[in-house]
C-alpha atoms as a PDB file:
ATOM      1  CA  UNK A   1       0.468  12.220  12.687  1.00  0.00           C
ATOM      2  CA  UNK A   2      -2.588  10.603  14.436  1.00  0.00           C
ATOM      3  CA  UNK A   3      -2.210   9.708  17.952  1.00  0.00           C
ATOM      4  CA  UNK A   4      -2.023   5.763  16.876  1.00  0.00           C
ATOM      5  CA  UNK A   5       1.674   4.990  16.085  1.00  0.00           C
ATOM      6  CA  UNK A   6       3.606   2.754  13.348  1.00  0.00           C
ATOM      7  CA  UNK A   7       5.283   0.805  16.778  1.00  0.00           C
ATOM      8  CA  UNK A   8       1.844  -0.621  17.712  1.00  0.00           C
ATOM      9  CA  UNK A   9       1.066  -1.765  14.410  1.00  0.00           C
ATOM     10  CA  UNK A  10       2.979  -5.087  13.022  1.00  0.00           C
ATOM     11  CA  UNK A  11       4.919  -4.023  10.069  1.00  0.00           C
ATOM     12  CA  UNK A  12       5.862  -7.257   8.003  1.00  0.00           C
ATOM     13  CA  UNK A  13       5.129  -8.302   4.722  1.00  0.00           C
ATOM     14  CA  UNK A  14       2.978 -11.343   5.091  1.00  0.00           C
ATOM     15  CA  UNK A  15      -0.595 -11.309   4.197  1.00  0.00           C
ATOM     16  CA  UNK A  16      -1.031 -12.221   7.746  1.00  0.00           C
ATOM     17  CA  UNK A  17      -0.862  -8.715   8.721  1.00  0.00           C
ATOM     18  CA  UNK A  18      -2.578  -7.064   6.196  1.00  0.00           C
ATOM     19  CA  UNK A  19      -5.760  -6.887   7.996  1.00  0.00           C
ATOM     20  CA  UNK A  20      -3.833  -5.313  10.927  1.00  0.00           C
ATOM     21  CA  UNK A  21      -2.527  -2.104   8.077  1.00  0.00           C
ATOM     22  CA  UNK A  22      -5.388  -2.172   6.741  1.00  0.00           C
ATOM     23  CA  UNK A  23      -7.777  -1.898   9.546  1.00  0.00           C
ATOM     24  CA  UNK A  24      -5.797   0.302  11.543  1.00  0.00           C
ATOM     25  CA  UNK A  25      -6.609   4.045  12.599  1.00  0.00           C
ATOM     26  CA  UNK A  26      -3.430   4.620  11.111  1.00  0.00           C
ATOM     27  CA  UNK A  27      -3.610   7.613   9.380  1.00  0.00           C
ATOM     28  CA  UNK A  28      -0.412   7.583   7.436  1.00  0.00           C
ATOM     29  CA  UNK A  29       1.498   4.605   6.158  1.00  0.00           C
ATOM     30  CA  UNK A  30       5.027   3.727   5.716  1.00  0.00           C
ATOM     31  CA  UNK A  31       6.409   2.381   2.134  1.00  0.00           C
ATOM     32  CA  UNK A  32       7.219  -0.842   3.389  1.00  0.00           C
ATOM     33  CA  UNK A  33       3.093  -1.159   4.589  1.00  0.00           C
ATOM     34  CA  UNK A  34       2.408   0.116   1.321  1.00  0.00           C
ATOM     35  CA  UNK A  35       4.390  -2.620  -0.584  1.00  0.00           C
ATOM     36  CA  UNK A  36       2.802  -4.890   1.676  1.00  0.00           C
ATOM     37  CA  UNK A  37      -0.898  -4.187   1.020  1.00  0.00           C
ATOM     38  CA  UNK A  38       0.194  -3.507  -2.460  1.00  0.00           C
ATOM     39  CA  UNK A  39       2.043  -6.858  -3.111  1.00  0.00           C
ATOM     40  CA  UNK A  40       5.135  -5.258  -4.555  1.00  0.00           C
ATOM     41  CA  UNK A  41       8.841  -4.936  -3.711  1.00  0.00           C
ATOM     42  CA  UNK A  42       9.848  -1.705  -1.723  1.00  0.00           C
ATOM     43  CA  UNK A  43      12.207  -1.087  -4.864  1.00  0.00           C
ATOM     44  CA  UNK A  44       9.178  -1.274  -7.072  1.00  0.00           C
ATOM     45  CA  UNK A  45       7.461   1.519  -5.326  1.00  0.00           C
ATOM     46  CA  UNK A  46       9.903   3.308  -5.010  1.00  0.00           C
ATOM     47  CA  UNK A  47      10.397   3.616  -8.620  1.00  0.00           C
ATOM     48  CA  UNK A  48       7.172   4.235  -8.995  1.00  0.00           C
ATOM     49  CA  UNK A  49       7.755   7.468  -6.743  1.00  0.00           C
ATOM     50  CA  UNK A  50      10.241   8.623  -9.807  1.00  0.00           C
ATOM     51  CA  UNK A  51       8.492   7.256 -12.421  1.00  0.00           C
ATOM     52  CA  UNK A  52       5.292   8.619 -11.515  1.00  0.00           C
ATOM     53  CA  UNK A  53       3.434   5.145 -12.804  1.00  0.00           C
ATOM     54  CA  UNK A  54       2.707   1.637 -10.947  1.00  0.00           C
ATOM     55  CA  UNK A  55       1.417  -0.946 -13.128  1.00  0.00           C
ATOM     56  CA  UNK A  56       1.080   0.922 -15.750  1.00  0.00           C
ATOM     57  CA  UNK A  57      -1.205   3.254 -14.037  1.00  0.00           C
ATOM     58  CA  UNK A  58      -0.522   6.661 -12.127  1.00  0.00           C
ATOM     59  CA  UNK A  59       1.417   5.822  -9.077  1.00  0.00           C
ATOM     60  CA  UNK A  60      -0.150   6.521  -5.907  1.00  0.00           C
ATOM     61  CA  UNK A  61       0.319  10.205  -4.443  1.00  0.00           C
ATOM     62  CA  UNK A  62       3.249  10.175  -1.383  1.00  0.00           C
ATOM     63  CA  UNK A  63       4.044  12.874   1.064  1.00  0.00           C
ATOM     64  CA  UNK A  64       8.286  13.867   1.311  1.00  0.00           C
ATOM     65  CA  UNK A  65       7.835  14.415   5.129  1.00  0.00           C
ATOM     66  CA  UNK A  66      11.298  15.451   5.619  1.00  0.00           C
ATOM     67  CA  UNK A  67      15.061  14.812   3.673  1.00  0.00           C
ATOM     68  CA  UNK A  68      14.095  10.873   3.588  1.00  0.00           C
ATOM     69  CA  UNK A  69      11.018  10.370   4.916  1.00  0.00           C
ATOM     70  CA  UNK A  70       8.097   9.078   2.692  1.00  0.00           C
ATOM     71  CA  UNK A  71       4.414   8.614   4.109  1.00  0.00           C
ATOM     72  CA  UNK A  72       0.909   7.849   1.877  1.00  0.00           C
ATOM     73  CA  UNK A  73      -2.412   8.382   3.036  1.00  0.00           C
ATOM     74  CA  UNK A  74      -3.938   4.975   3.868  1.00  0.00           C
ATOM     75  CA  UNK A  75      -6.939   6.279   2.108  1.00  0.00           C
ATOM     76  CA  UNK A  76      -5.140   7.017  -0.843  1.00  0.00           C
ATOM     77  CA  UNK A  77      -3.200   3.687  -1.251  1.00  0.00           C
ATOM     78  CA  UNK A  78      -6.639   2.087  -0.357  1.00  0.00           C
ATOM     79  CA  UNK A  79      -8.577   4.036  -2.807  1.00  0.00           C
ATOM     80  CA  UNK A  80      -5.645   3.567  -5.756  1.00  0.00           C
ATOM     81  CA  UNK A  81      -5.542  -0.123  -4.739  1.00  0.00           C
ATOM     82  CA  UNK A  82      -9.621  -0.804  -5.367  1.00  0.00           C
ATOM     83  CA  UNK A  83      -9.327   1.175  -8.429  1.00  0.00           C
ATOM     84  CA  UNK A  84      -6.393  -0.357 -10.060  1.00  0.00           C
ATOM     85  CA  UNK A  85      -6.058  -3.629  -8.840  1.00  0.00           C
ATOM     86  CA  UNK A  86      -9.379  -4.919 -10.227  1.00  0.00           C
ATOM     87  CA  UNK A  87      -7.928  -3.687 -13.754  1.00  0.00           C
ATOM     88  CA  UNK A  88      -4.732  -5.372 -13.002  1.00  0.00           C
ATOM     89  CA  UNK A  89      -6.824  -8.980 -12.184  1.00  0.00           C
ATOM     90  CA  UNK A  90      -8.536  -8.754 -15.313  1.00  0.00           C
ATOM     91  CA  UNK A  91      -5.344  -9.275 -17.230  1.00  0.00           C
ATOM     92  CA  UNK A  92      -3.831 -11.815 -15.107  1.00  0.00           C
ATOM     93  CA  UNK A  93      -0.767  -9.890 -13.112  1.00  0.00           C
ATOM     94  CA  UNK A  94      -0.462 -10.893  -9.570  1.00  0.00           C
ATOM     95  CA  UNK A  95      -1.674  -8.774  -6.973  1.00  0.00           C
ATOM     96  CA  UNK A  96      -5.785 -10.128  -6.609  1.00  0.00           C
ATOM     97  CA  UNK A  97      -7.906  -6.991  -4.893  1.00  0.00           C
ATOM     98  CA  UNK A  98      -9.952  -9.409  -2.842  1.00  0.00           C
ATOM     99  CA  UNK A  99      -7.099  -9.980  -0.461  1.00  0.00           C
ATOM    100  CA  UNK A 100      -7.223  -6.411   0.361  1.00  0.00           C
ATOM    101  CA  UNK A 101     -11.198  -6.726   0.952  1.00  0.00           C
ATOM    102  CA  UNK A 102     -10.486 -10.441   2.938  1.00  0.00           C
ATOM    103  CA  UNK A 103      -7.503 -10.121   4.421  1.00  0.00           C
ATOM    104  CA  UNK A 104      -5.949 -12.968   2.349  1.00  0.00           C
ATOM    105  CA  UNK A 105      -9.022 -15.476   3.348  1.00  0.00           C
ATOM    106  CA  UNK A 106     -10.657 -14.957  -0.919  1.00  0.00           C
END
């Protein structure tokens, strides 16, 4: 992993600290950042990690880095995110892709 850690980073699920996940070094993310930046439960993406779909859409790509721990990319949940969230808007579903460009502040 990159020499920034998950214990320096807040971890919550307000919007509050999405600019802090999101603007991190952070290299790697933890599901419950990813639920955060992605506005859905932690039992939504983790069906999504059996399922193999989010929102109708392929789910995005995870690394098994060990028995039980999961990990994404922040570039690939940021990349998914721009590309599927601005579909998602367009038919009126919750999560709004400008909070992940603002920070919450749209």
């Amino acid at each position: 992993m990159s020499k920034n850690t998950h214990q320096n980073l807040k971890t919550s699920s307000t919007n509050n600290d999405l600019p802090d996940i999101v603007e991190s070094e952070i290299e790697f993310l933890l599901p419950k950042e990813v639920s955060a930046i992605l506005r859905v439960t932690e039992d939504t993406l983790k069906n999504s990690r059996s399922t193999g779909t989010l929102f109708g859409f392929p789910a995005p790509k995870f690394i098994q880095a060990g028995k039980r721990k999961i990990l994404y990319r922040k570039e690939t949940v940021m990349d998914w995110a721009h590309e599927h969230l601005k579909e998602i808007k367009m038919v009126g579903a919750t999560p709004v892709d400008s909070e992940l460009k603002t920070g919450g502040d749209a």
